[in-house]
PDB file of N, CA and C in Angstrom:
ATOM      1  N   UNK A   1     -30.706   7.772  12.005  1.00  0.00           N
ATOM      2  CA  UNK A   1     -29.751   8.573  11.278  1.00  0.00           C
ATOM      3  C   UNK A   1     -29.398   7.865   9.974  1.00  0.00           C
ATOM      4  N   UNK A   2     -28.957   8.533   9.269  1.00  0.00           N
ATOM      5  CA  UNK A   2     -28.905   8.423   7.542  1.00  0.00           C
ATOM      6  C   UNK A   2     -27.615   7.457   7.268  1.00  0.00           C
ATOM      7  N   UNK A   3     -27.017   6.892   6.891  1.00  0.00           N
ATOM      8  CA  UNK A   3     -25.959   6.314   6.466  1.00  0.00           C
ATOM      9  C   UNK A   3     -25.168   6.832   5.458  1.00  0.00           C
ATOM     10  N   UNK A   4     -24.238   7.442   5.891  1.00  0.00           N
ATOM     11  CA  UNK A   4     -23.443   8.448   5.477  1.00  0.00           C
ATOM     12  C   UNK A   4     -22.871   7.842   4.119  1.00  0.00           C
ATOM     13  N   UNK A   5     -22.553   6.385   3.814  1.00  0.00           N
ATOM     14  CA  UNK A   5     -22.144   5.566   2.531  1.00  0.00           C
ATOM     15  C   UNK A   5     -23.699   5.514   1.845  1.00  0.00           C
ATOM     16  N   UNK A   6     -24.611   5.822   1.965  1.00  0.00           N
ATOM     17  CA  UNK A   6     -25.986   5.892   1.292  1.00  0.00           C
ATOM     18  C   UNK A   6     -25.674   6.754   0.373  1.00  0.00           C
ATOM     19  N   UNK A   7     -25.100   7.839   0.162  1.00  0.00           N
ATOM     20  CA  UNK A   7     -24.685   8.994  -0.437  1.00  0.00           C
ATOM     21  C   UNK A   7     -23.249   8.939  -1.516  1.00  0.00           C
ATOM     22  N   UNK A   8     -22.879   7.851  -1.663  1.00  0.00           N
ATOM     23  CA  UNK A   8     -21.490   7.847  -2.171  1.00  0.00           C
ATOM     24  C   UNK A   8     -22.500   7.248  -3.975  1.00  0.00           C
ATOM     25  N   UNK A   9     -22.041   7.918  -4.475  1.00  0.00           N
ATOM     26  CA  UNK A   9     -22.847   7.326  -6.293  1.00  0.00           C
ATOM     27  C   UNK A   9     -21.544   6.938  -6.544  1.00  0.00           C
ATOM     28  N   UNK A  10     -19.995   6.653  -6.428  1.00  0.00           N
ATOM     29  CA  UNK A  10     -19.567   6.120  -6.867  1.00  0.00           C
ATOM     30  C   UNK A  10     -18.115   5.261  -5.857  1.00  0.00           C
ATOM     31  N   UNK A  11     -17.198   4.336  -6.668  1.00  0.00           N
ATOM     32  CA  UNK A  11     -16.439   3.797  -5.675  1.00  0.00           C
ATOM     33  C   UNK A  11     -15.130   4.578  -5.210  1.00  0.00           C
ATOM     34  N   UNK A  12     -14.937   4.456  -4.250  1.00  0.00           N
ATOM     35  CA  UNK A  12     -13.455   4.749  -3.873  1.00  0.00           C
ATOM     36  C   UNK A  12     -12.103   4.392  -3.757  1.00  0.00           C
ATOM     37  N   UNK A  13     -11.601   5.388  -4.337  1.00  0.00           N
ATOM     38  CA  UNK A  13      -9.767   4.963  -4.607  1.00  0.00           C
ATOM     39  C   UNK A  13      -8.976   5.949  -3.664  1.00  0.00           C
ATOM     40  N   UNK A  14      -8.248   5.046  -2.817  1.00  0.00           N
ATOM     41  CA  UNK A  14      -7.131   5.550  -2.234  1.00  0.00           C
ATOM     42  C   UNK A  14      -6.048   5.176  -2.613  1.00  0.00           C
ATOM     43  N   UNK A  15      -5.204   6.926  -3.048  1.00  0.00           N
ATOM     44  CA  UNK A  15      -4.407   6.701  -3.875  1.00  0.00           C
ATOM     45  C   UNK A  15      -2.732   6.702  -2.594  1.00  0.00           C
ATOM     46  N   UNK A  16      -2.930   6.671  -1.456  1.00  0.00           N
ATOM     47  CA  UNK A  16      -1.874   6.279  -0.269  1.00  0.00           C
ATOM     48  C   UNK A  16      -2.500   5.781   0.953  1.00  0.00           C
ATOM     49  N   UNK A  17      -2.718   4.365   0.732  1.00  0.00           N
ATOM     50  CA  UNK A  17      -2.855   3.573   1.795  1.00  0.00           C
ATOM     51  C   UNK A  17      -1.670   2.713   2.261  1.00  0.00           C
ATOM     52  N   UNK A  18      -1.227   3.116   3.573  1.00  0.00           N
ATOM     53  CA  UNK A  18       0.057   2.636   3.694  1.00  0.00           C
ATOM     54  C   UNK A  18       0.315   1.488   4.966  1.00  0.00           C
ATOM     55  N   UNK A  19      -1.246   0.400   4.201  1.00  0.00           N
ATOM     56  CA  UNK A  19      -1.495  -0.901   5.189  1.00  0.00           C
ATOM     57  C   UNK A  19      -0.460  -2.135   5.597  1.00  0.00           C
ATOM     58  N   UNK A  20       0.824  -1.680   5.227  1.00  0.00           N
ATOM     59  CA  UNK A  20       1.661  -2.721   5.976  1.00  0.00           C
ATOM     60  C   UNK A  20       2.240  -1.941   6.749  1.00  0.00           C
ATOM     61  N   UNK A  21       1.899  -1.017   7.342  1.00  0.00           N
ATOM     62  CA  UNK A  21       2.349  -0.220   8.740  1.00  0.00           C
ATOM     63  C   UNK A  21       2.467  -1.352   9.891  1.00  0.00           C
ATOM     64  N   UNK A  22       2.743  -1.238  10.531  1.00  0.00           N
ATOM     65  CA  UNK A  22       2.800  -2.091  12.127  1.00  0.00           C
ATOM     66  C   UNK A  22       1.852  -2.003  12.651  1.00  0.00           C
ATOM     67  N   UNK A  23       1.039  -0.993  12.429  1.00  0.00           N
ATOM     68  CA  UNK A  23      -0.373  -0.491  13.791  1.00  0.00           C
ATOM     69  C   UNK A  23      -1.172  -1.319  12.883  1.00  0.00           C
ATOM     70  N   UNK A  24      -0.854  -2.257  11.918  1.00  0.00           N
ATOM     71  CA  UNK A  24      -1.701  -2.945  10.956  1.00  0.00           C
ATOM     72  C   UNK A  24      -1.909  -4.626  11.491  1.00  0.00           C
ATOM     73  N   UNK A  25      -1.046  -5.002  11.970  1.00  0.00           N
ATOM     74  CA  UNK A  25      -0.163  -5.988  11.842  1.00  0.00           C
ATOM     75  C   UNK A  25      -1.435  -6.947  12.787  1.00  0.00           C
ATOM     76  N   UNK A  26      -2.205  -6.692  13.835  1.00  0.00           N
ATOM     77  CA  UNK A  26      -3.117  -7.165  14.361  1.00  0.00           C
ATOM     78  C   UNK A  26      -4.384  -7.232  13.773  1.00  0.00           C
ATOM     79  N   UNK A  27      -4.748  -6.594  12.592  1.00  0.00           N
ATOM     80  CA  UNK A  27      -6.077  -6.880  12.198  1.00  0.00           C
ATOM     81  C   UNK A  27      -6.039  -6.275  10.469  1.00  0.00           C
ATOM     82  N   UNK A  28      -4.670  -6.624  10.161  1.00  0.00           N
ATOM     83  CA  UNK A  28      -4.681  -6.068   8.574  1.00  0.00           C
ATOM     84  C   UNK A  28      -5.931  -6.641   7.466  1.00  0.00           C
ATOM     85  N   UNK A  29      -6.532  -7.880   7.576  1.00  0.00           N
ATOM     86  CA  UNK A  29      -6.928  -8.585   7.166  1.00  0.00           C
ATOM     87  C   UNK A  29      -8.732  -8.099   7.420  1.00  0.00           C
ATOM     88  N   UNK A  30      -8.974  -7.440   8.575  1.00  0.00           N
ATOM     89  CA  UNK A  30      -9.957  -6.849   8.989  1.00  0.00           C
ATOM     90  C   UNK A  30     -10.065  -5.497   8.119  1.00  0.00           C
ATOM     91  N   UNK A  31      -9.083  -4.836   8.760  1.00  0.00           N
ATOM     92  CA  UNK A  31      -9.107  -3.457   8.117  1.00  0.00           C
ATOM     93  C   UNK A  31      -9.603  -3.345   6.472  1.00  0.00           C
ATOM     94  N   UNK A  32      -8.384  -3.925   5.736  1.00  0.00           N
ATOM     95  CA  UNK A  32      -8.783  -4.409   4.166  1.00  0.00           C
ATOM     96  C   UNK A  32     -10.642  -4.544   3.930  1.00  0.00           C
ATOM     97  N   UNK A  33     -10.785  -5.474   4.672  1.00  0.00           N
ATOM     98  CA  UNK A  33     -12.578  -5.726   4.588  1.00  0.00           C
ATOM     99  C   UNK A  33     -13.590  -4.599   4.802  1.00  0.00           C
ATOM    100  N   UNK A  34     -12.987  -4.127   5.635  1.00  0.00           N
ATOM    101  CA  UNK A  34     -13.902  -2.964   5.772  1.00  0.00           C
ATOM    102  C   UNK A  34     -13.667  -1.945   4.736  1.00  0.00           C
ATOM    103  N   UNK A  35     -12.681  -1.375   4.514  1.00  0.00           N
ATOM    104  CA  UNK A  35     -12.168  -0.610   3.451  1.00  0.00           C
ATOM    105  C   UNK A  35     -13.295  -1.119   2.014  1.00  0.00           C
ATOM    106  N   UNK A  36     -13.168  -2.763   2.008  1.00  0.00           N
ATOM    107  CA  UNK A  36     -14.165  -3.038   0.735  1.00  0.00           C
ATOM    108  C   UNK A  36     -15.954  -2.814   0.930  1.00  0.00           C
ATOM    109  N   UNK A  37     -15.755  -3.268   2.235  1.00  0.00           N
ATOM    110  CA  UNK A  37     -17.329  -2.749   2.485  1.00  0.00           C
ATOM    111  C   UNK A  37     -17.497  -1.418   2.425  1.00  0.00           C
ATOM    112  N   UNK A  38     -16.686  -0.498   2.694  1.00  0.00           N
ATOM    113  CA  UNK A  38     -16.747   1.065   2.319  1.00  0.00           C
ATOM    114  C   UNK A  38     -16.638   1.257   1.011  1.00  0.00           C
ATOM    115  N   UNK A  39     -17.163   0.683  -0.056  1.00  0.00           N
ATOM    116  CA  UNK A  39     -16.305   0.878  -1.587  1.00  0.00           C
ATOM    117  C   UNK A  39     -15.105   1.657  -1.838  1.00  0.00           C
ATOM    118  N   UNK A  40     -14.346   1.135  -0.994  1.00  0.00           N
ATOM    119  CA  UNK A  40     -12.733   1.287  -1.267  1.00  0.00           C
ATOM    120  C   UNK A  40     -12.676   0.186  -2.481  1.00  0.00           C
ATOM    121  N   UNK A  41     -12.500   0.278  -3.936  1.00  0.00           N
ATOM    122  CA  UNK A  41     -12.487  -0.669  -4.663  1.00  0.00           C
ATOM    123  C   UNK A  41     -10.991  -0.591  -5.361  1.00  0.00           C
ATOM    124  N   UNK A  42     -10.029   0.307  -4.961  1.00  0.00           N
ATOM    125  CA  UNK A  42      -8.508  -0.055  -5.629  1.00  0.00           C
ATOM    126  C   UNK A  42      -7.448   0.845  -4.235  1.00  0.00           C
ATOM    127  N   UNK A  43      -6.632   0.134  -3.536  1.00  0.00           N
ATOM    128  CA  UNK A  43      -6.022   0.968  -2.654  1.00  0.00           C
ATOM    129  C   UNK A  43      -4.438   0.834  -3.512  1.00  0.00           C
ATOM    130  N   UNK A  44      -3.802   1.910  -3.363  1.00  0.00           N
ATOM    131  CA  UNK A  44      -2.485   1.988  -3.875  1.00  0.00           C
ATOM    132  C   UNK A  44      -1.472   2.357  -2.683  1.00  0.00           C
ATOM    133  N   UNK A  45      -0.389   1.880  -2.357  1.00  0.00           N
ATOM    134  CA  UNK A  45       0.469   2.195  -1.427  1.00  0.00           C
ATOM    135  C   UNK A  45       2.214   2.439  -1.969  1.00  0.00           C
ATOM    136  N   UNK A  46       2.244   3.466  -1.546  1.00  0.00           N
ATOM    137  CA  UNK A  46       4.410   3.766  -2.132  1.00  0.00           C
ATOM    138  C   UNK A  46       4.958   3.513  -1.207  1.00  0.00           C
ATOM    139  N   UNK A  47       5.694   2.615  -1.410  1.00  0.00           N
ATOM    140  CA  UNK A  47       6.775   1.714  -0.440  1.00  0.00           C
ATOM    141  C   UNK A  47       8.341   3.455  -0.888  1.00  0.00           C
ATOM    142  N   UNK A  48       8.844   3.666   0.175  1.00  0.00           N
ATOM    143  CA  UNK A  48       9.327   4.682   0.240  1.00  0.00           C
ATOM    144  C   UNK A  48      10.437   4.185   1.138  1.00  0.00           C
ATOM    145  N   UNK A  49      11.519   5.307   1.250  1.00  0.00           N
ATOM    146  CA  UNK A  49      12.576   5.416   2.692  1.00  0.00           C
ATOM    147  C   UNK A  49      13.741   4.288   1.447  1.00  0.00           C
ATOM    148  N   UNK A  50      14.819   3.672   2.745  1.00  0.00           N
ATOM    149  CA  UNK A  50      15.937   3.318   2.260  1.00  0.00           C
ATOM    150  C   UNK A  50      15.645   2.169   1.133  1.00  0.00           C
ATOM    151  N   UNK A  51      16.468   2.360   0.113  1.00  0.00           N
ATOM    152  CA  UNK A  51      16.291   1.377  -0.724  1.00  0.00           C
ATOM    153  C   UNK A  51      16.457  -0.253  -1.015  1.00  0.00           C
ATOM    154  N   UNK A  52      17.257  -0.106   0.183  1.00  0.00           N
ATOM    155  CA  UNK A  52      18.091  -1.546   0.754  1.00  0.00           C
ATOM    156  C   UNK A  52      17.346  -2.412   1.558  1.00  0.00           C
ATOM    157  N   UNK A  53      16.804  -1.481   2.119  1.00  0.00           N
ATOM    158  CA  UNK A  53      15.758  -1.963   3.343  1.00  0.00           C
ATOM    159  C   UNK A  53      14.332  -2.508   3.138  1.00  0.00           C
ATOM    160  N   UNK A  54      13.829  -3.690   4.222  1.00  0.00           N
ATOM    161  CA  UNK A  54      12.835  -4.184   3.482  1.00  0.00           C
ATOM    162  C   UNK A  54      11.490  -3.780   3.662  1.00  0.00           C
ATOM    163  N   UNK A  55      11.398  -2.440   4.242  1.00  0.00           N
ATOM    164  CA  UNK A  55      10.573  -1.606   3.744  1.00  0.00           C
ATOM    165  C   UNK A  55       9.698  -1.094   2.537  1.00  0.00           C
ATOM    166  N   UNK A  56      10.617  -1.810   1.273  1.00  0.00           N
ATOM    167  CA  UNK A  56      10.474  -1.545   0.015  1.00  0.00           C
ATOM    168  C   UNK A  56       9.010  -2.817  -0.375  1.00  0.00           C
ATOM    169  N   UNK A  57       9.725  -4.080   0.416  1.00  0.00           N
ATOM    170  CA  UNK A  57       8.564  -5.351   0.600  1.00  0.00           C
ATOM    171  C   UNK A  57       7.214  -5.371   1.366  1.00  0.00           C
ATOM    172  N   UNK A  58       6.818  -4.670   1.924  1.00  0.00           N
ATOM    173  CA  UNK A  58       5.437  -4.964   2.052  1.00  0.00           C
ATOM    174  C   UNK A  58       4.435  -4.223   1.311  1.00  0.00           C
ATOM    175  N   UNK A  59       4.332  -2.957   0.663  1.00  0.00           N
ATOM    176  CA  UNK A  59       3.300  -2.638  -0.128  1.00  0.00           C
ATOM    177  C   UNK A  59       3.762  -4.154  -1.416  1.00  0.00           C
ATOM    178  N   UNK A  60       4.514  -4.300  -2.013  1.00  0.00           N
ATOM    179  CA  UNK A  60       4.767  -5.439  -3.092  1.00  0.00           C
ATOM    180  C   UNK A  60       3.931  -6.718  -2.865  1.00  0.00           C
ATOM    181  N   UNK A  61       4.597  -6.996  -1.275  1.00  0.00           N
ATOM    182  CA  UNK A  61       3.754  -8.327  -0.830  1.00  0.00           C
ATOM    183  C   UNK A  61       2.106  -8.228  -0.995  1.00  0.00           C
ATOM    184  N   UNK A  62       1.452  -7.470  -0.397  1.00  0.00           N
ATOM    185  CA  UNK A  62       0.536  -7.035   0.007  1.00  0.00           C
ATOM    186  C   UNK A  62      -0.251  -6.513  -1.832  1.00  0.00           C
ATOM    187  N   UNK A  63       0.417  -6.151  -2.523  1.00  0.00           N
ATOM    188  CA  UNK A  63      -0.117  -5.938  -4.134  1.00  0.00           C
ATOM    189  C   UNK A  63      -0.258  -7.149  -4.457  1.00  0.00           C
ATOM    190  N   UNK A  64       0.925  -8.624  -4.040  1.00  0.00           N
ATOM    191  CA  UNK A  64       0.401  -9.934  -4.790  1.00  0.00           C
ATOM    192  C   UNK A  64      -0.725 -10.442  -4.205  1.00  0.00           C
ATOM    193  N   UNK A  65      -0.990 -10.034  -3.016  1.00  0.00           N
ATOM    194  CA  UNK A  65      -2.195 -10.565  -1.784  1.00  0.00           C
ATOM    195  C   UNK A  65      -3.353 -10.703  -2.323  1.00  0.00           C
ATOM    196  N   UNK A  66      -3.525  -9.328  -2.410  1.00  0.00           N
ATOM    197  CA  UNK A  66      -5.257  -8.800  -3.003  1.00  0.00           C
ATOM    198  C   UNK A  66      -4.898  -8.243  -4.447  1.00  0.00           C
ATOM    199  N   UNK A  67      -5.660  -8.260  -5.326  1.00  0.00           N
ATOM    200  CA  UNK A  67      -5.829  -8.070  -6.470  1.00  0.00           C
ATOM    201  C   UNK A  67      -6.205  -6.615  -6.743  1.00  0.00           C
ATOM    202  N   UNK A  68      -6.828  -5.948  -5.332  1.00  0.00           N
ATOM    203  CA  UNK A  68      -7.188  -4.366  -5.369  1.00  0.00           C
ATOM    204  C   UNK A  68      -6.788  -3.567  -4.688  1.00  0.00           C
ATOM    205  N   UNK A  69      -5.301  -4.141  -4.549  1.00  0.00           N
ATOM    206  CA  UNK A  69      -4.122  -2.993  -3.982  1.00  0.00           C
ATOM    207  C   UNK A  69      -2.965  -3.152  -5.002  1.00  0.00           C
ATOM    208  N   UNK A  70      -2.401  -1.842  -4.939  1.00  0.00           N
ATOM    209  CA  UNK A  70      -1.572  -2.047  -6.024  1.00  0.00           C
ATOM    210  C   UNK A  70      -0.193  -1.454  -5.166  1.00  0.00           C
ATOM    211  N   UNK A  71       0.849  -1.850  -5.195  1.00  0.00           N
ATOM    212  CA  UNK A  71       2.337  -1.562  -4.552  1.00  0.00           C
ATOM    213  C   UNK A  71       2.913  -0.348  -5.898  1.00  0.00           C
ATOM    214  N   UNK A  72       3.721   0.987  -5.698  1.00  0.00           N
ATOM    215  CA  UNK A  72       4.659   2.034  -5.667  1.00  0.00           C
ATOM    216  C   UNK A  72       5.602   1.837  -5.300  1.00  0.00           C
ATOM    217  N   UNK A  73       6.420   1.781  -6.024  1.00  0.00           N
ATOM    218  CA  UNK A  73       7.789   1.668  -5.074  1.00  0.00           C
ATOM    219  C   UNK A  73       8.872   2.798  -5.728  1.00  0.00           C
ATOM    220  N   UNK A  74       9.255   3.433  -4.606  1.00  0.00           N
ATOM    221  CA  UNK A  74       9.956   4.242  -5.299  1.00  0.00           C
ATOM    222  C   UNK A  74      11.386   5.042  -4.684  1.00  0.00           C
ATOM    223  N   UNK A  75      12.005   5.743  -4.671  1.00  0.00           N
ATOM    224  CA  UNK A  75      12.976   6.469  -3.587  1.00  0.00           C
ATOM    225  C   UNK A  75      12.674   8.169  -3.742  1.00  0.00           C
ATOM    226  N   UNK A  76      12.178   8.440  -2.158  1.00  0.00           N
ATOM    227  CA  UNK A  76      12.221   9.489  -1.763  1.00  0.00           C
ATOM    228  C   UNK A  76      13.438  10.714  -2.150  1.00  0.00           C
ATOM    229  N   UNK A  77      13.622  11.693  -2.822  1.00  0.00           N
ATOM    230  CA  UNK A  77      14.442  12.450  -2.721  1.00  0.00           C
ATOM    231  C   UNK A  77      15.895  12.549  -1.909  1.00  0.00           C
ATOM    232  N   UNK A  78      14.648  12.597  -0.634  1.00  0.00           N
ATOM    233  CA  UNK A  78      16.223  12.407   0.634  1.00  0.00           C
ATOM    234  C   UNK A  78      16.865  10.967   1.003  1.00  0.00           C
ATOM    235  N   UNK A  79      16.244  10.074   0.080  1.00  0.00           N
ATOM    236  CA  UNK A  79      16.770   9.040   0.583  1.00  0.00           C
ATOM    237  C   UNK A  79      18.038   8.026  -0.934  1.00  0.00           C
ATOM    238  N   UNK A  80      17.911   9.549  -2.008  1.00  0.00           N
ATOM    239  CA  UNK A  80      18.216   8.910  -2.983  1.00  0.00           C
ATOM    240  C   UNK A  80      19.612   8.837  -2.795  1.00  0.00           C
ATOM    241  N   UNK A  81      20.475   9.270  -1.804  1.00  0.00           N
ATOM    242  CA  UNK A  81      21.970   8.993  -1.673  1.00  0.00           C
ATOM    243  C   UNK A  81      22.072   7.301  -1.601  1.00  0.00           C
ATOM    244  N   UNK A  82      20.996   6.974  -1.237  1.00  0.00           N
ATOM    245  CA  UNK A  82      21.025   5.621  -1.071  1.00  0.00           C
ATOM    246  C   UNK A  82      20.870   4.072  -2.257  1.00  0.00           C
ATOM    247  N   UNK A  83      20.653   4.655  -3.254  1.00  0.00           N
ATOM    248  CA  UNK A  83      20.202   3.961  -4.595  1.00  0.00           C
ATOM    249  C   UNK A  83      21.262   3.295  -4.787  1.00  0.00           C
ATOM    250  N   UNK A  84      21.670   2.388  -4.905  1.00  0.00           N
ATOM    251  CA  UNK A  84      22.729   1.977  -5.595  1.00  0.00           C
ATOM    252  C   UNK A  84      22.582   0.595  -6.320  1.00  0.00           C
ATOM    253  N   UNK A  85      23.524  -0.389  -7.183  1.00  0.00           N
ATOM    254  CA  UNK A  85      23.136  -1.190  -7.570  1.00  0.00           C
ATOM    255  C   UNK A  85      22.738  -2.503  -6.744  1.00  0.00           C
ATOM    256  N   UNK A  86      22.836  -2.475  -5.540  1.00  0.00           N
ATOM    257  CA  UNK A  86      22.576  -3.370  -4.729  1.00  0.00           C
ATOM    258  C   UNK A  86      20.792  -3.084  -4.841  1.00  0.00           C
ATOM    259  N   UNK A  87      20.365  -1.797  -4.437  1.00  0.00           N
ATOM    260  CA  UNK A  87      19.110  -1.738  -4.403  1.00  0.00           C
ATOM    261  C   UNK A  87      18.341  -1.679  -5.585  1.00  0.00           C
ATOM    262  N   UNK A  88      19.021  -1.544  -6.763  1.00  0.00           N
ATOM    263  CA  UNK A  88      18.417  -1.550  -8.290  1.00  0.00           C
ATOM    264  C   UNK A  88      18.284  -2.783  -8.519  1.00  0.00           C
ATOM    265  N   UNK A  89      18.787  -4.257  -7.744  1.00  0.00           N
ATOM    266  CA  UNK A  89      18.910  -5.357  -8.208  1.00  0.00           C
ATOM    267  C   UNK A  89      17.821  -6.220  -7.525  1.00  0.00           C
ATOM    268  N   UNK A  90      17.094  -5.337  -6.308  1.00  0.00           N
ATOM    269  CA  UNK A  90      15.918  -6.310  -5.447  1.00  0.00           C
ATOM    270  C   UNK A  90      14.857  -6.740  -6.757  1.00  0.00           C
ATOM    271  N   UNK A  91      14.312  -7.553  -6.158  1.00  0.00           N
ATOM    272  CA  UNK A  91      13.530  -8.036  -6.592  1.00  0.00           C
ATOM    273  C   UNK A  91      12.261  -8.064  -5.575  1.00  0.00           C
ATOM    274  N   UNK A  92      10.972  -6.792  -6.734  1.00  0.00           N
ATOM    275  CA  UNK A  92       9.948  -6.367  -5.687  1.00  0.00           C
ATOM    276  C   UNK A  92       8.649  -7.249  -5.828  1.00  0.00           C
ATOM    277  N   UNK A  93       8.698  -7.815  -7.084  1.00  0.00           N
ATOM    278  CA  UNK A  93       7.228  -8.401  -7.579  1.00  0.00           C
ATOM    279  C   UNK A  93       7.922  -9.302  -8.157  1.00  0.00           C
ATOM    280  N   UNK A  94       7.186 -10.697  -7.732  1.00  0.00           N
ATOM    281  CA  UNK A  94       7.364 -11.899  -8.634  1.00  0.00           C
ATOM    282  C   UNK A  94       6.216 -11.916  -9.703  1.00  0.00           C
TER     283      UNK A  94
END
């Protein structure tokens, strides 16, 4: 049978990969690899939900990690009651 990536003429971007999930947490480091062996060559993830919360930190972490993920960070609509200057003051990227 044919190899279904035989067929790809160019690389792939996922524009919501949301690899600091928990179901990650045992083989994140795996997953990532394969993703590159699939020419996954830029993954982007939006850190979403409460603003306070450090939810906002792992797509960030995970953008300084690898060089071909990039961290979003942003506040959801329903979660914008929550913005305040406490959460305008984190610090997401060194």
């Amino acid at each position: 049978m044919k190899d279904p990536q035989d067929n790809l003429s160019q690389d792939v971007v996922d524009s919501h990969a949301p690899l600091d999930g928990s179901e990650y947490d045992a083989d994140r480091d795996e997953v990532i690899a394969r993703a590159r062996d699939a020419r996954h060559r830029r993954n982007s993830h939006v850190g979403t939900g409460d603003p306070t919360a450090a939810r906002w930190r792992g797509p960030s972490e995970l953008a300084e990690k690898h060089d071909d993920i990039y961290a979003g960070i942003g506040v959801h609509p329903h979660d914008a009651r929550l913005f305040d200057e406490r959460a305008g003051r984190q610090k997401l990227v060194s």
